[in-house]
C-alpha atoms as a PDB file:
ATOM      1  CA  UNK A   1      78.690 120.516 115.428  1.00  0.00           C
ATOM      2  CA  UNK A   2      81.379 118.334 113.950  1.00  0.00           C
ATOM      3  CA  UNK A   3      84.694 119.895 112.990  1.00  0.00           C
ATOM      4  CA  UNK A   4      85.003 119.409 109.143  1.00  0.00           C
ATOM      5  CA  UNK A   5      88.401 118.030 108.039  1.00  0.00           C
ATOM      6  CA  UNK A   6      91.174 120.544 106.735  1.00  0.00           C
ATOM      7  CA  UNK A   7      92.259 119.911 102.794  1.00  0.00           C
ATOM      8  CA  UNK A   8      95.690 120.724 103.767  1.00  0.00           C
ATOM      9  CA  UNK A   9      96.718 118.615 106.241  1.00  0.00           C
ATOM     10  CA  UNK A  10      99.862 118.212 107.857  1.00  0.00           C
ATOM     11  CA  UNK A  11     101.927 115.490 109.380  1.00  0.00           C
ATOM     12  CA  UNK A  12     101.391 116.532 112.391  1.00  0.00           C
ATOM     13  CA  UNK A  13      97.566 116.612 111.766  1.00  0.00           C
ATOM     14  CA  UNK A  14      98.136 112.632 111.774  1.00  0.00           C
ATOM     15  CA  UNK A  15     100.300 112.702 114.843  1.00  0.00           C
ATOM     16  CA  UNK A  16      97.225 114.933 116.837  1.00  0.00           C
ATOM     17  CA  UNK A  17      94.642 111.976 115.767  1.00  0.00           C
ATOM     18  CA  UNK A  18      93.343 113.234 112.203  1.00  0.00           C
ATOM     19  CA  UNK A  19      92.345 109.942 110.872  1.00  0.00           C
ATOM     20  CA  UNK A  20      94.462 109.102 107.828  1.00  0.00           C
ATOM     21  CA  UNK A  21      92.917 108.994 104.173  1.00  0.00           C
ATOM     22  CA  UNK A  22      92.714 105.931 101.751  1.00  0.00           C
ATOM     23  CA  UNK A  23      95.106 107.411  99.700  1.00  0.00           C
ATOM     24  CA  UNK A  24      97.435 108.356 101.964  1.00  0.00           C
ATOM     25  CA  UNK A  25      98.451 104.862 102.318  1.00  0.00           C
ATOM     26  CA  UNK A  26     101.180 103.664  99.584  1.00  0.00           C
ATOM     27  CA  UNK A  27      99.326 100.195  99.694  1.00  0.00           C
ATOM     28  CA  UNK A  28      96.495 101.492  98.369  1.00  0.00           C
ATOM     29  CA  UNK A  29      98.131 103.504  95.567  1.00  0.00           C
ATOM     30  CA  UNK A  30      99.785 100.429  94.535  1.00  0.00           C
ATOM     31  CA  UNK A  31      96.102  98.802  94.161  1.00  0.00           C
ATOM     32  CA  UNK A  32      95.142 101.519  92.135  1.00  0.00           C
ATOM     33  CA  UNK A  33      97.693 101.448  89.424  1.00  0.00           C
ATOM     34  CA  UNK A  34      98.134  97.954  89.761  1.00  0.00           C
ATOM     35  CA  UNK A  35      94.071  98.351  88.676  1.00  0.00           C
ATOM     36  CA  UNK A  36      94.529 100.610  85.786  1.00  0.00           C
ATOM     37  CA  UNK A  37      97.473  98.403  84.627  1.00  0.00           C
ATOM     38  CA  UNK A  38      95.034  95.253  84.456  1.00  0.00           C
ATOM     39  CA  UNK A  39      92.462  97.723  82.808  1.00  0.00           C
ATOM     40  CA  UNK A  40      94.070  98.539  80.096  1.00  0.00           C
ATOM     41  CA  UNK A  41      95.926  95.502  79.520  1.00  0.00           C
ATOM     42  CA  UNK A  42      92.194  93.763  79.139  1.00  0.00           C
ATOM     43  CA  UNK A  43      91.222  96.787  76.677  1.00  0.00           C
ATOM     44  CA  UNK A  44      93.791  95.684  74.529  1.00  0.00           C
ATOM     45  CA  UNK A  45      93.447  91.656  74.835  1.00  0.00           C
ATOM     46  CA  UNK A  46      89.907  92.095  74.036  1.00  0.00           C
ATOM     47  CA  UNK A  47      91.090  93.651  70.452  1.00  0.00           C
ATOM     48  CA  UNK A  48      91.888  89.609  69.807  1.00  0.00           C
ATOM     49  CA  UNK A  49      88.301  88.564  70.442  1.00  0.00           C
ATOM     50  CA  UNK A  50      86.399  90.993  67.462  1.00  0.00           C
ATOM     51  CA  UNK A  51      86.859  92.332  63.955  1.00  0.00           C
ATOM     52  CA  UNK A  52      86.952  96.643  64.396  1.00  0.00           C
ATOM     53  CA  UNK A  53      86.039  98.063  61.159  1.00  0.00           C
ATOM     54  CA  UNK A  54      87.870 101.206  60.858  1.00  0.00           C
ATOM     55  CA  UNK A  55      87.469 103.723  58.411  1.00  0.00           C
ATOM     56  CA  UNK A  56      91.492 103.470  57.786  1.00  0.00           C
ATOM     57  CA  UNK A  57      93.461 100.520  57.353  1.00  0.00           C
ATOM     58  CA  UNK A  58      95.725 101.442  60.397  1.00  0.00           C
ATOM     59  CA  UNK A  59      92.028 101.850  62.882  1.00  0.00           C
ATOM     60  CA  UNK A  60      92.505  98.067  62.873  1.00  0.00           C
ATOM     61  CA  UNK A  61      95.461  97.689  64.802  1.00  0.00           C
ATOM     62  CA  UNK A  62      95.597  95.708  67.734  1.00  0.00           C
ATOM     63  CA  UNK A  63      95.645  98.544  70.929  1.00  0.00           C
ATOM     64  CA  UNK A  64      95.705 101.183  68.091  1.00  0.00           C
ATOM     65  CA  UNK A  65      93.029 102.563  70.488  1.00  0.00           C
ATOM     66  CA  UNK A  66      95.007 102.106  73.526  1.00  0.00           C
ATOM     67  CA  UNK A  67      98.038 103.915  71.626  1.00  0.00           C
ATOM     68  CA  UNK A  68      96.271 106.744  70.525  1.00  0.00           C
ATOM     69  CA  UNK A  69      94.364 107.503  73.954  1.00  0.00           C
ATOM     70  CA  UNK A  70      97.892 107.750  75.217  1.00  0.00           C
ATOM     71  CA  UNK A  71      99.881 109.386  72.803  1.00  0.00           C
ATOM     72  CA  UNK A  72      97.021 112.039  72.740  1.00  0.00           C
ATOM     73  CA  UNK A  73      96.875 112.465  76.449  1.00  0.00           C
ATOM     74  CA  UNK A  74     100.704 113.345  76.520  1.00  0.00           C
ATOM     75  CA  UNK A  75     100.686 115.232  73.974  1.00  0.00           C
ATOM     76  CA  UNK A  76      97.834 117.374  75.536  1.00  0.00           C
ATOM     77  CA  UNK A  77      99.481 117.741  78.635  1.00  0.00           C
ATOM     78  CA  UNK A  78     102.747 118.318  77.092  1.00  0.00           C
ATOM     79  CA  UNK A  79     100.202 121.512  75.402  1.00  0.00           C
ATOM     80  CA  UNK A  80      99.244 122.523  78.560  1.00  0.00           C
ATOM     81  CA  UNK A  81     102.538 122.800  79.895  1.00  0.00           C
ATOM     82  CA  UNK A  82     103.700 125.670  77.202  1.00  0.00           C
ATOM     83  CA  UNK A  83     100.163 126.948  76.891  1.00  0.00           C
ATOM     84  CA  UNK A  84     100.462 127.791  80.844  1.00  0.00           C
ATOM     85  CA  UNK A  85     103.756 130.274  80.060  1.00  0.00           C
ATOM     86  CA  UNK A  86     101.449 132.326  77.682  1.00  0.00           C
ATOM     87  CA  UNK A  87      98.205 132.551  79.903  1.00  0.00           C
ATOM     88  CA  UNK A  88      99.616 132.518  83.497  1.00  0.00           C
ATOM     89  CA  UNK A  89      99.564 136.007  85.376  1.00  0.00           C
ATOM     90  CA  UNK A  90     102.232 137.273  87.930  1.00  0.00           C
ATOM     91  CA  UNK A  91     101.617 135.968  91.632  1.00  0.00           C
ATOM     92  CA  UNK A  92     100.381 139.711  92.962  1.00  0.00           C
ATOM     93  CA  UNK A  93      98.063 140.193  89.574  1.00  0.00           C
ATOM     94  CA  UNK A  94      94.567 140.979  91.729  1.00  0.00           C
ATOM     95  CA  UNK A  95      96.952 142.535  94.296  1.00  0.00           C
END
């Protein structure tokens, strides 16, 4: 039976022989954002190549969809953050 591979792994987990994740190399978290960077850059290049109809004037923007995915994602973490001080419960809650 093979021994499955702990979530929480520590650096000596890599020292023993664990064999080290794709993620845990910096290299490949550079290719990653370096990804999402060209991703969204393309989104908004490829604004130049139609004609959007938008229901409002300002829905015609160039990257006015790119701005307003991230504007709402911070803002809905920025939610979460306060929303967490009103539902969290005290560590020893179950206890």
């Amino acid at each position: 039976m093979t021994e499955e591979p702990s979530v929480h792994e520590t650096p000596e987990d890599h020292a023993q022989g664990h064999p080290e994740g794709w993620f845990d190399k910096p290299a490949n978290v550079n290719k990653i954002i370096w990804a999402l960077c060209t991703v969204c850059a393309a989104s908004v290049l490829a604004d130049f190549f139609y004609h959007k109809h938008g229901h409002y004037g300002f829905q015609e923007w160039i990257g006015f969809d790119a701005w307003y995915g991230f504007v709402s994602c911070v803002l809905l973490v920025l939610a979460a953050k306060q929303l967490r001080k009103v539902v969290m419960r005290d560590e020893d809650y179950y206890d």
